[in-house]
Protein backbone atom coordinates (compact mmCIF):
# COMPACT_ATOMS: atom_id res chain seq x y z
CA UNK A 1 -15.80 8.89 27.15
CA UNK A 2 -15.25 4.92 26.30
CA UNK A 3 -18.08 2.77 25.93
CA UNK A 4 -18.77 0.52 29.35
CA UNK A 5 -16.19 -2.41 27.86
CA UNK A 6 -13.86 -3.36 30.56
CA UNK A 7 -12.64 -6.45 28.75
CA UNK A 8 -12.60 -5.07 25.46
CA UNK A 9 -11.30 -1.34 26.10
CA UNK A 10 -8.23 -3.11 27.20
CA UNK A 11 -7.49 -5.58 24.97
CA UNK A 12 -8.31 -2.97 21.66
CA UNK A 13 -8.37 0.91 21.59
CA UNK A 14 -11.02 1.73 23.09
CA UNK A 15 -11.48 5.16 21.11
CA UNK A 16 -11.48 2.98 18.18
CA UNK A 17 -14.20 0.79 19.47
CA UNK A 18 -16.36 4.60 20.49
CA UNK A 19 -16.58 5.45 17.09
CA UNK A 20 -18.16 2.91 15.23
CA UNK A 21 -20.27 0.93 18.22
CA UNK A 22 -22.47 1.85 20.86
CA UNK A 23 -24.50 -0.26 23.34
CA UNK A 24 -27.58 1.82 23.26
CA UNK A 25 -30.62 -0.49 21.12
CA UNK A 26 -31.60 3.23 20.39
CA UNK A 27 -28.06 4.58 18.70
CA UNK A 28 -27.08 0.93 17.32
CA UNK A 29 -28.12 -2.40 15.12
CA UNK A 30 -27.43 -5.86 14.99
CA UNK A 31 -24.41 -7.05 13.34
CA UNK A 32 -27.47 -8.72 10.89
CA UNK A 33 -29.72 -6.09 11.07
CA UNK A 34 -26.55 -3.98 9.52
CA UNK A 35 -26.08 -6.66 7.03
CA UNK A 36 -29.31 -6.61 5.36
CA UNK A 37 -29.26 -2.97 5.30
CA UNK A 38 -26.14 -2.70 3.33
CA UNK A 39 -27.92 -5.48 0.76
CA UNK A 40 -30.84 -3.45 0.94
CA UNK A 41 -29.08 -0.84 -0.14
CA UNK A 42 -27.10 -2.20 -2.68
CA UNK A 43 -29.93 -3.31 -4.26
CA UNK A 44 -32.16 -0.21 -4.30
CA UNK A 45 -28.65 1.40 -5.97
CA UNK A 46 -28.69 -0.70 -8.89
CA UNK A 47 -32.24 -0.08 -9.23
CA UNK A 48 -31.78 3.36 -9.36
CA UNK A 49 -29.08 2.93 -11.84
CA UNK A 50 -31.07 1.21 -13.58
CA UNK A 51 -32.43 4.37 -15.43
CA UNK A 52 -29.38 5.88 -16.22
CA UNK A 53 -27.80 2.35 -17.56
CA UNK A 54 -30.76 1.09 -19.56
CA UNK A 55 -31.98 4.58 -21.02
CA UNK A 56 -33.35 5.35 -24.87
CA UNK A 57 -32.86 8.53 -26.34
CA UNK A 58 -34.90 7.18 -29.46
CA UNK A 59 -38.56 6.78 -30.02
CA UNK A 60 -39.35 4.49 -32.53
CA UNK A 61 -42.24 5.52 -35.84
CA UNK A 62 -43.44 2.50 -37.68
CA UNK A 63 -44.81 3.85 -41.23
CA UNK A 64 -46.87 1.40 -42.97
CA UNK A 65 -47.60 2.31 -46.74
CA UNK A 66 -50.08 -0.01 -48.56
CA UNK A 67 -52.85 0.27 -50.90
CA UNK A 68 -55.20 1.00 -48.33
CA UNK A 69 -53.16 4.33 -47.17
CA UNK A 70 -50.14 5.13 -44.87
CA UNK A 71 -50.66 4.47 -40.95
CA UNK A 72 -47.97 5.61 -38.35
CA UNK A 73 -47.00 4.40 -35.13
CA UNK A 74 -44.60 6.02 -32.94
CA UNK A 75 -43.40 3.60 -29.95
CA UNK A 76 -43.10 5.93 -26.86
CA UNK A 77 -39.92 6.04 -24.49
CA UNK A 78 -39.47 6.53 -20.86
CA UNK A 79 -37.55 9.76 -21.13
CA UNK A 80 -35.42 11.06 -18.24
CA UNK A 81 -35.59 14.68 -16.50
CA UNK A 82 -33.35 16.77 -15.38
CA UNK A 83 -35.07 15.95 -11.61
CA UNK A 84 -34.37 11.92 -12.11
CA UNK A 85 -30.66 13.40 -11.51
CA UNK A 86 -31.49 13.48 -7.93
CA UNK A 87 -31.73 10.47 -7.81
CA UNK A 88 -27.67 10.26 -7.74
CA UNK A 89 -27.70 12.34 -4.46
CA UNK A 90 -29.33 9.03 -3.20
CA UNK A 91 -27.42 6.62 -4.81
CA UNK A 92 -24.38 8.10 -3.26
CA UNK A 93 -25.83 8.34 0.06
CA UNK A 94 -26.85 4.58 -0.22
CA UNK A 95 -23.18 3.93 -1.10
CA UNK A 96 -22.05 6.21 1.74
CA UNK A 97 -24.12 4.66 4.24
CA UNK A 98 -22.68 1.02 2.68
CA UNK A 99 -19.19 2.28 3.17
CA UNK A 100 -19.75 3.53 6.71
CA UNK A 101 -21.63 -0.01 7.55
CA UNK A 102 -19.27 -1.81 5.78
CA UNK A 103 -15.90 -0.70 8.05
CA UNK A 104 -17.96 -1.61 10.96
CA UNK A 105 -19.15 -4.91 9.86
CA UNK A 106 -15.47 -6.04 8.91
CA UNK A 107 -13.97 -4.19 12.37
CA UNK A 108 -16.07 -5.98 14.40
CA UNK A 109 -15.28 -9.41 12.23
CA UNK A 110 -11.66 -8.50 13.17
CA UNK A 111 -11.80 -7.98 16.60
CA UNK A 112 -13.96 -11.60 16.58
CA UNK A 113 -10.60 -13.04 14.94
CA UNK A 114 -8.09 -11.34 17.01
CA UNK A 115 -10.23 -12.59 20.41
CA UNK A 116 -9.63 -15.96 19.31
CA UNK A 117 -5.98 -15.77 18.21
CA UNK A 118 -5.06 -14.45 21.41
CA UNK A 119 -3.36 -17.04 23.04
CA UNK A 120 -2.17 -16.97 27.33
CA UNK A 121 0.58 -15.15 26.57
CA UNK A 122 -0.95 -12.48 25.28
CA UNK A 123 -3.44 -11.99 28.19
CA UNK A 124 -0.74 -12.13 30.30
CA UNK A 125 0.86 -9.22 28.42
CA UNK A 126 -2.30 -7.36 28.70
CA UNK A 127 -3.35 -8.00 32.38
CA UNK A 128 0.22 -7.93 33.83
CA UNK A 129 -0.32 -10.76 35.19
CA UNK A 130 2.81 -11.99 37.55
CA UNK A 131 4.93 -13.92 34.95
CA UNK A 132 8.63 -14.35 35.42
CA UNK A 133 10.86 -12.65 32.16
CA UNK A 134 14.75 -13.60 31.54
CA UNK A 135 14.59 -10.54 28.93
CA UNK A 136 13.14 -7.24 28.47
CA UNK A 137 11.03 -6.90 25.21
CA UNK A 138 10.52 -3.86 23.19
CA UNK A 139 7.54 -3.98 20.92
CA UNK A 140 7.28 -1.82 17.70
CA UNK A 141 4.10 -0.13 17.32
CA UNK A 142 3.13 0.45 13.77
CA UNK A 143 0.08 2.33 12.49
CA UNK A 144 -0.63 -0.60 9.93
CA UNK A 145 0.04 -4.13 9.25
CA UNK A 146 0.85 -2.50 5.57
CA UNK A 147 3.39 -1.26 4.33
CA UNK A 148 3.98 2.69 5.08
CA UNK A 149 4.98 3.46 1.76
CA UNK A 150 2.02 1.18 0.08
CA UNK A 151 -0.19 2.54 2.45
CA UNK A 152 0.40 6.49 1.57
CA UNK A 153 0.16 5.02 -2.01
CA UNK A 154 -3.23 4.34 -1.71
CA UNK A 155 -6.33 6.67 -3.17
CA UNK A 156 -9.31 5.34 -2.04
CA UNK A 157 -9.86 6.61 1.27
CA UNK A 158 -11.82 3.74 2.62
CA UNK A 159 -9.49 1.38 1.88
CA UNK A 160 -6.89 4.04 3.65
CA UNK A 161 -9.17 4.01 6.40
CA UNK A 162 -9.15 0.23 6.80
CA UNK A 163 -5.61 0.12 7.30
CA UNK A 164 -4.95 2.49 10.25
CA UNK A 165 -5.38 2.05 13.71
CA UNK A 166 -6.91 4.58 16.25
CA UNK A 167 -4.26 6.73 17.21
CA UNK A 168 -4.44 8.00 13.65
CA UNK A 169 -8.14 8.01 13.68
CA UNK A 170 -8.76 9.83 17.09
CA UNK A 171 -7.72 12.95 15.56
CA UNK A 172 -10.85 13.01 12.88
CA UNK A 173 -14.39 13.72 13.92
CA UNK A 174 -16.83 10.53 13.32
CA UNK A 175 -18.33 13.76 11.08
CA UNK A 176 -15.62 14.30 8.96
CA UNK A 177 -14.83 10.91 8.39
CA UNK A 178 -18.73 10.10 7.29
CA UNK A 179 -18.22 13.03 4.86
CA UNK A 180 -15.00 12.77 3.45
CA UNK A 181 -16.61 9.31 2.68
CA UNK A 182 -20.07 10.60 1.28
CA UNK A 183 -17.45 12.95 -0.91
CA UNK A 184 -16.00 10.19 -2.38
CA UNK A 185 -19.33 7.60 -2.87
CA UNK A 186 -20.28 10.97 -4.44
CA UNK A 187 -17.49 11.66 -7.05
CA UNK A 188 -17.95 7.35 -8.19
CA UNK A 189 -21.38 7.93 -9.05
CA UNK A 190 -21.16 11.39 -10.61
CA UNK A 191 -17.66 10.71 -12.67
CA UNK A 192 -19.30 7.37 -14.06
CA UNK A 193 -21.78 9.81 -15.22
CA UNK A 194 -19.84 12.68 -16.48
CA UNK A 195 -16.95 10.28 -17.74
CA UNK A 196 -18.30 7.39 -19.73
CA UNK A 197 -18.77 6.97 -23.23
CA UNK A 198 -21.95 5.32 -23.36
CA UNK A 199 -23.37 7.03 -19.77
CA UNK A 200 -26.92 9.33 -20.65
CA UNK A 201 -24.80 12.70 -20.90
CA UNK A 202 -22.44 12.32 -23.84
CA UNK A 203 -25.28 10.19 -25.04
CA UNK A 204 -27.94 12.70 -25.78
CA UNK A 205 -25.44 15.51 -25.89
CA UNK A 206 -23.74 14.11 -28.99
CA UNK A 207 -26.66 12.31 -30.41
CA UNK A 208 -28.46 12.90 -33.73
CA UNK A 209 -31.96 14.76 -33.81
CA UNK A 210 -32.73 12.19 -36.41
CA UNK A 211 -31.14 8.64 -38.04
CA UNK A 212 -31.90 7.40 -41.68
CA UNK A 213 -35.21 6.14 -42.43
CA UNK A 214 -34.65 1.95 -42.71
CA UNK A 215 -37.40 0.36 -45.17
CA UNK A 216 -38.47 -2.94 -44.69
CA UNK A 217 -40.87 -4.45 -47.31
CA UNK A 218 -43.31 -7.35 -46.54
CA UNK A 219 -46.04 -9.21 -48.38
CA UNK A 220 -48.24 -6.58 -47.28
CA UNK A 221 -46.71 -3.13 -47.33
CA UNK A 222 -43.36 -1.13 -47.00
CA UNK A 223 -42.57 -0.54 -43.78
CA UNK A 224 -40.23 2.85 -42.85
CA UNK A 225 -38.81 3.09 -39.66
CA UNK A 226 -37.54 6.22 -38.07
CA UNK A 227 -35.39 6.75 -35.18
CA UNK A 228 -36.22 10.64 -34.12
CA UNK A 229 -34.49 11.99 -30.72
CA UNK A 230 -36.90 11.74 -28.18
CA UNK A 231 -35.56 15.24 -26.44
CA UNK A 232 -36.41 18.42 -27.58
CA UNK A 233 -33.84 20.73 -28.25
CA UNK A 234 -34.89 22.55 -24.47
CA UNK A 235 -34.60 19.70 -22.80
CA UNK A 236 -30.79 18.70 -24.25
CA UNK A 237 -29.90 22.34 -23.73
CA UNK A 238 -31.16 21.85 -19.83
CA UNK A 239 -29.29 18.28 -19.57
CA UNK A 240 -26.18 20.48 -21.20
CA UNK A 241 -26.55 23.29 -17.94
CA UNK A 242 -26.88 20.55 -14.92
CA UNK A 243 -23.70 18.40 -16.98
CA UNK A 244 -21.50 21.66 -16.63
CA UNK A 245 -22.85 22.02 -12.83
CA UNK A 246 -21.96 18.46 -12.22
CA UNK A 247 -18.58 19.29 -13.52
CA UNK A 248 -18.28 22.12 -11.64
CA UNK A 249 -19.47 19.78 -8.32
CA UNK A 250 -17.31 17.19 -9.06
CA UNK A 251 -14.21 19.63 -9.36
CA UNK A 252 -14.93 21.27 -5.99
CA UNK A 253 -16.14 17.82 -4.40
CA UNK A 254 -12.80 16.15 -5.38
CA UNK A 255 -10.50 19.38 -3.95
CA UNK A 256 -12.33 18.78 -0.27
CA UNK A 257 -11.89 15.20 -0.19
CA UNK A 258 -7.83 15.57 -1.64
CA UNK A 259 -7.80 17.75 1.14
CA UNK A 260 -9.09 15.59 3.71
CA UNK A 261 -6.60 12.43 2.40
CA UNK A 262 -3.67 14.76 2.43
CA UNK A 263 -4.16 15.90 5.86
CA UNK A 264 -5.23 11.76 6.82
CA UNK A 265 -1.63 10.91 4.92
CA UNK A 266 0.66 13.66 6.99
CA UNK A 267 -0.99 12.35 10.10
CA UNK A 268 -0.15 9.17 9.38
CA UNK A 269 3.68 9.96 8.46
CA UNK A 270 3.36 11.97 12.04
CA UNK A 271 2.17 9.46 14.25
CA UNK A 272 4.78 6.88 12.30
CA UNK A 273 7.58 8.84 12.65
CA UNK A 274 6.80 9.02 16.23
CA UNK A 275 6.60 5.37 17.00
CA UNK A 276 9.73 4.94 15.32
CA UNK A 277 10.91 7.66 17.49
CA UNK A 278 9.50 5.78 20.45
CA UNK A 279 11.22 2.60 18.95
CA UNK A 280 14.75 4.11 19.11
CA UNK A 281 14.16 5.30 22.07
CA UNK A 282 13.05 2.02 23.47
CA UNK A 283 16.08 0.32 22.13
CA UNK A 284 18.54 2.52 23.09
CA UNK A 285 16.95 2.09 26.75
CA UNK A 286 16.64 -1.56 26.27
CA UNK A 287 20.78 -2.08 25.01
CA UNK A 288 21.98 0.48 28.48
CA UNK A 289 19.76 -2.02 30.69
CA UNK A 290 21.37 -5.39 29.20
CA UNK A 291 24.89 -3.71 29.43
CA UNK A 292 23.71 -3.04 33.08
CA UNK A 293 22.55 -6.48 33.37
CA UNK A 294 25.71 -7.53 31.83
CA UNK A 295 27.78 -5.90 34.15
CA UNK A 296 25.95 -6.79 37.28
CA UNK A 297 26.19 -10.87 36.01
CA UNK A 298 30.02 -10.28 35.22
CA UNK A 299 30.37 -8.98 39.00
CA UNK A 300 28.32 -12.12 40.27
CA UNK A 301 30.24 -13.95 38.62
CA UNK A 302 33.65 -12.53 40.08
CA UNK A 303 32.47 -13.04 43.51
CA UNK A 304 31.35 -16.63 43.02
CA UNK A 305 34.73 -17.06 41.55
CA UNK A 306 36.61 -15.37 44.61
CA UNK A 307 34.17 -17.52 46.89
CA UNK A 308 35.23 -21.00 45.20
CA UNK A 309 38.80 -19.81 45.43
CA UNK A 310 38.37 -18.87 49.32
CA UNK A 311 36.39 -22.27 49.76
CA UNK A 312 39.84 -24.09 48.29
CA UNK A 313 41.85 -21.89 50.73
CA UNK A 314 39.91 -22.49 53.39
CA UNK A 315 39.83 -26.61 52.50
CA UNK A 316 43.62 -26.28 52.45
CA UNK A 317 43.75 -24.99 55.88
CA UNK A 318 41.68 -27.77 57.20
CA UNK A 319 43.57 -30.09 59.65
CA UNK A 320 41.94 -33.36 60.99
CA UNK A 321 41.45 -33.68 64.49
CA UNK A 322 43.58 -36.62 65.71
């Protein structure tokens, strides 16, 4: 059922216009109120990051040696767990959330532009509003402004998504959408983890218990310091089972949401092929009415020929009356 627009449900697609709005206060926010909560959430994401950007695997043990003795000092490290990772559920379900908001904020910016680049003709179009026509005019519906073959070329789905109109749409639950696009925030956060050189994995994975003792002597005493590995070798071996796990995730994760692209993709190339279909059709319909048009001008223009020639016939045969 379309939302209570009688303006808008027939100047856009309505269905397109059901599945990202709503006039209930209850169901919906303010185009503002959605703002903020897509900074909001940006910015609790990069805090969250935070942790798994700026991260030490290294304590650091001071050794003073002087006359008077030795004293150590070991410099403690926040250290992650293996229950900070789900903390990534939530970063992707920030991003999600920021993707989902995001298509929303910029559809409704769109339809803004597109109200005020309408101009009369256009309503006219729309309304059928009594206009004379000297032509008959077949439009070409297209399922994007794009490209078809740059648009099927494209891998992330929601810039796929921002480049289709509703016809293509309306055969995708709002749900599967949302979670072919909580897939995909997903698979960002985790393959930044999994991939990356310098990301906390391959860091502590591949990392030395222990580095070579640097000395540094002062006035005072020699000082020794001693970069040990701050994780035991438990706690790698646990970061070693939930890295596999991930990988596993991310494997499976990434089949569903190829999945859900291909089957976005053929109904794309479906509902194209079908306007063009509709196109042809159009045109061959369009070329028999101007031949018909054609025809009847030609046989207007025969009789207003045989009329003129009667007229001079008849002037001929005109005698003045004496």
């Amino acid at each position: 059922m379309s939302l209570d627009l009688p303006v808008l449900n027939k100047v856009f697609d309505s269905v397109l216009l059901e599945k990202f709005f709503t006039l209930s206060k209850l169901e919906g926010i303010s185009l503002s109120r959605a703002q903020g909560i897509k900074n909001d959430n940006s910015n609790r994401a990069r805090q969250l990051l935070t942790k798994f950007t700026n991260f030490n695997i290294y304590t650091d043990t001071l050794t003073a040696i002087s006359s008077q003795g030795t004293v150590e000092k070991t410099v403690p490290v926040e250290k992650l767990t293996v229950e900070n990772f789900n903390d990534l559920q939530t970063i992707a379900n920030l991003y999600a959330q920021n993707a989902i908001l995001g298509h929303a904020i910029n559809l409704r910016n769109r339809l803004e532009r597109k109200l005020f680049a309408m101009d009369d003709n256009e309503w006219i179009r729309i309304y059928e509003f009594t206009f004379p026509k000297t032509s008959v005019v077949v439009s070409r519906k297209s399922i994007s402004t794009m490209n078809l073959d740059k648009l099927l070329s494209l891998d992330r789905l929601e810039e796929i998504l921002e480049n289709v109109n509703a016809e293509v749409l309306e055969s995708f639950s709002s749900g599967d959408i949302f979670s072919a696009l909580q897939k995909e925030s997903r698979l960002a956060v985790l393959g930044n983890q999994l991939t990356a050189r310098d990301a906390f994995f391959n860091s502590v994975l591949e990392a030395n218990k222990s580095l070579p003792v640097e000395e540094e002597s002062t006035n005072f005493a020699l000082i020794l310091r001693e970069k040990r590995l701050a994780y035991s070798e438990e706690e790698v071996a646990g970061f070693s089972v939930l890295q596999q796990s991930l990988y596993k995730e991310y494997s499976e994760t990434q089949m569903e949401l190829n999945g859900f692209k291909k089957l976005l993709k053929d109904k794309i190339r479906e509902v194209q092929l079908k306007y063009d279909n509709e196109y042809s059709l159009s045109m061959k319909a369009l070329k028999e009415e101007q031949d018909k048009i054609s025809k009847e001008l030609m046989e207007i223009a025969a009789k207003i020929a045989e009329l003129k020639t009667l007229a001079m016939k008849e002037l001929a045969s005109l005698k003045i009356r004496a």
